[in-house]
Protein backbone atom coordinates (compact mmCIF):
# COMPACT_ATOMS: atom_id res chain seq x y z
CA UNK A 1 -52.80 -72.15 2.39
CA UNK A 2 -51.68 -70.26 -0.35
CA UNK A 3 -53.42 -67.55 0.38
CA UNK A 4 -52.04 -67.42 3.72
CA UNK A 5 -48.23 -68.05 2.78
CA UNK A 6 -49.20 -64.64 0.16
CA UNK A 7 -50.58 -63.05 2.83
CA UNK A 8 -47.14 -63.51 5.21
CA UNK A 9 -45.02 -62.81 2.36
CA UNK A 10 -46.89 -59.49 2.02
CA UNK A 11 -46.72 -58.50 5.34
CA UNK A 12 -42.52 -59.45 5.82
CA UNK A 13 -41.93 -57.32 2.85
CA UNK A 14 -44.18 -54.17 3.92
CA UNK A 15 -42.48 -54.80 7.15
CA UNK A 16 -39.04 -54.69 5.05
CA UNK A 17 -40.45 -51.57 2.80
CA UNK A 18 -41.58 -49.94 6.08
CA UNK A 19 -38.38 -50.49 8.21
CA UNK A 20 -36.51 -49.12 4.90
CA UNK A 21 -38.60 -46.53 5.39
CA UNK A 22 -38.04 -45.49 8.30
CA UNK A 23 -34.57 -45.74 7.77
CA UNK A 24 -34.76 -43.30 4.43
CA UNK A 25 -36.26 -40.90 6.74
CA UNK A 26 -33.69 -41.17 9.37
CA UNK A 27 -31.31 -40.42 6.69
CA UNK A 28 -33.17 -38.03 5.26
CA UNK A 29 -33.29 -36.18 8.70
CA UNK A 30 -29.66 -36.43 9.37
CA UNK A 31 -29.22 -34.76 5.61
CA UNK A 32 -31.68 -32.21 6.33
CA UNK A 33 -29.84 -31.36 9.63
CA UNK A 34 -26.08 -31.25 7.84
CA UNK A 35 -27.57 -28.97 5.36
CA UNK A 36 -28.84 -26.55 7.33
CA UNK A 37 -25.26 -26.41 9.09
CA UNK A 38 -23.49 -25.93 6.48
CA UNK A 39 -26.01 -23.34 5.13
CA UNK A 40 -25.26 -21.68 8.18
CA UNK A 41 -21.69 -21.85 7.91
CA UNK A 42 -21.61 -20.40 4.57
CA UNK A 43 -23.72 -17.66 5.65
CA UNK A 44 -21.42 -16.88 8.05
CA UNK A 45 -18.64 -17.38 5.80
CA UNK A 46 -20.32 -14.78 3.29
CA UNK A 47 -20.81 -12.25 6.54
CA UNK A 48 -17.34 -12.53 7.29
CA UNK A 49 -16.35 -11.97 3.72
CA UNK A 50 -18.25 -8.80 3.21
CA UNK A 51 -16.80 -7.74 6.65
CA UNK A 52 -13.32 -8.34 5.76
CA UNK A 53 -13.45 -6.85 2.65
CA UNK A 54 -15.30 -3.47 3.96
CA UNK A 55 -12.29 -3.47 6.55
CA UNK A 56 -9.55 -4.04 3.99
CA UNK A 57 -11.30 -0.64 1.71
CA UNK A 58 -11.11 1.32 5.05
CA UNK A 59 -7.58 0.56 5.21
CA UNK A 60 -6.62 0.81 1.86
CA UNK A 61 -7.82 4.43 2.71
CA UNK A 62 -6.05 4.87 5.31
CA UNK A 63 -3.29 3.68 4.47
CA UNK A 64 -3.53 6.25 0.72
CA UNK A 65 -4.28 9.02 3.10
CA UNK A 66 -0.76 8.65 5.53
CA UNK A 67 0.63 8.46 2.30
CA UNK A 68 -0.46 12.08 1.50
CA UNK A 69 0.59 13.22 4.71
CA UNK A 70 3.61 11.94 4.88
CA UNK A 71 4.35 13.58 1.39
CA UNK A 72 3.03 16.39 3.22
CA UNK A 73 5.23 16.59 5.86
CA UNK A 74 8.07 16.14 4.20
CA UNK A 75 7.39 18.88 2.02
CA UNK A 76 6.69 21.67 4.97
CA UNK A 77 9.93 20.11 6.64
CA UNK A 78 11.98 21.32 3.24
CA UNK A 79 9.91 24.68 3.14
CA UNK A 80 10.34 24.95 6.77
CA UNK A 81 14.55 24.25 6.15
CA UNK A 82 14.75 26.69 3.20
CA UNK A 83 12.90 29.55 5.49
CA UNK A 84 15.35 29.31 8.53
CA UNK A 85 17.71 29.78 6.04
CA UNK A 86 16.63 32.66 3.90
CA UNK A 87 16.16 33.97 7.10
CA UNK A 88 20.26 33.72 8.63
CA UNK A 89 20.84 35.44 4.89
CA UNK A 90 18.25 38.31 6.16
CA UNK A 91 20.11 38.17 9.05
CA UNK A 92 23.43 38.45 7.84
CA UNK A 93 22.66 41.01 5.33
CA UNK A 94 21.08 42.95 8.11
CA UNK A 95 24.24 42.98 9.80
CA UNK A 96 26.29 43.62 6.87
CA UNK A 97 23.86 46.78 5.99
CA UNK A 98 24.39 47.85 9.28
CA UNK A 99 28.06 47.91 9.82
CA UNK A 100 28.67 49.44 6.71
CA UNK A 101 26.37 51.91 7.87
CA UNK A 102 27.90 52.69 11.00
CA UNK A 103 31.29 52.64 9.74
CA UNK A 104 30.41 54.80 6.68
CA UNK A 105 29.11 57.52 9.24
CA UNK A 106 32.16 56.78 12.28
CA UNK A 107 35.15 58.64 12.08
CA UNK A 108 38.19 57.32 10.68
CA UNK A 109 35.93 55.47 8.10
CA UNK A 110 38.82 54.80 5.93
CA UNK A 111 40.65 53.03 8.57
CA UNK A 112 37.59 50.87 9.17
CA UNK A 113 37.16 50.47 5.44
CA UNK A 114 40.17 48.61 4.97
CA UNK A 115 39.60 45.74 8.52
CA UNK A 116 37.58 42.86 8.07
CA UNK A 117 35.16 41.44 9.95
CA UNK A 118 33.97 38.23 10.86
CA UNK A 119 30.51 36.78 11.04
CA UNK A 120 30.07 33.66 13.69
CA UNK A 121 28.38 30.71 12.97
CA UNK A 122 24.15 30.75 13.78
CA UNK A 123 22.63 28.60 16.72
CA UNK A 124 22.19 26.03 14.46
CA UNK A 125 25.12 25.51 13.01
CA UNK A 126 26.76 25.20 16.44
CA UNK A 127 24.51 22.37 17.10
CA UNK A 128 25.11 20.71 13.72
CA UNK A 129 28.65 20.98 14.30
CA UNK A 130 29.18 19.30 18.12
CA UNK A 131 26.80 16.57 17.18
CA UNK A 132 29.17 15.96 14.74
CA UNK A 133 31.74 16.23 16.79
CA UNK A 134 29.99 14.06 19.51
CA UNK A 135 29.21 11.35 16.75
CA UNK A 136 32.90 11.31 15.81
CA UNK A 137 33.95 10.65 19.04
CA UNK A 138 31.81 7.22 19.23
């Protein structure tokens, strides 16, 4: 009898230590299974990362280099300014040169000598002057 009550005893708790078991592996499993997701995810979270930051250099780049060229620019557009205007000084000299010439060799050079002449205003500063004008109006 005793023997037999032992013997039932054992075999309800191995069938409690193997249902408990089972259940630890079931759980274990399920662990397992969350782990490698989220292993996953932070893989992809490192990818994404490394992406990201490889994107933000190349714009950081970019960005440094339309920085030069807009210093650039600006700096042909003042060159480009002070040419067009050492140029209407050419110009005007040219003119000056010339009428002195040509009233230096004309007859009644004295007569001429003693007028004045005036110089109009360049292409450009016609336009700077009506948009003025234009801009006034508004």
């Amino acid at each position: 009898r005793e023997a037999r009550r032992l013997l039932e005893e054992g075999g309800g708790r191995v069938s409690r230590l193997e249902a408990q078991v089972e259940e630890l592996t079931a759980a274990r499993r399920a662990d397992e299974k969350k782990i490698s997701l989220l292993s996953q995810k932070l893989k992809k979270a490192w990818e994404e990362k490394d992406f990201l930051q490889q994107v933000n250099g190349q714009v950081t780049a970019n960005q440094e280099d339309l920085k030069q060229r807009l210093k650039l620019a600006g700096s042909e557009s003042d060159k480009d300014e002070r040419i067009r205007d050492l140029e209407e000084q050419v110009r005007d000299l040219m003119v000056f040169l010339e009428a002195r010439d040509k009233i230096e060799s004309a007859s009644g050079a004295e007569e001429l000598r003693e007028g004045s002449v005036e110089v109009g205003e360049s292409g450009r500063a016609m336009k700077l002057r009506s948009l003025r004008e234009k801009t006034r109006r508004r």
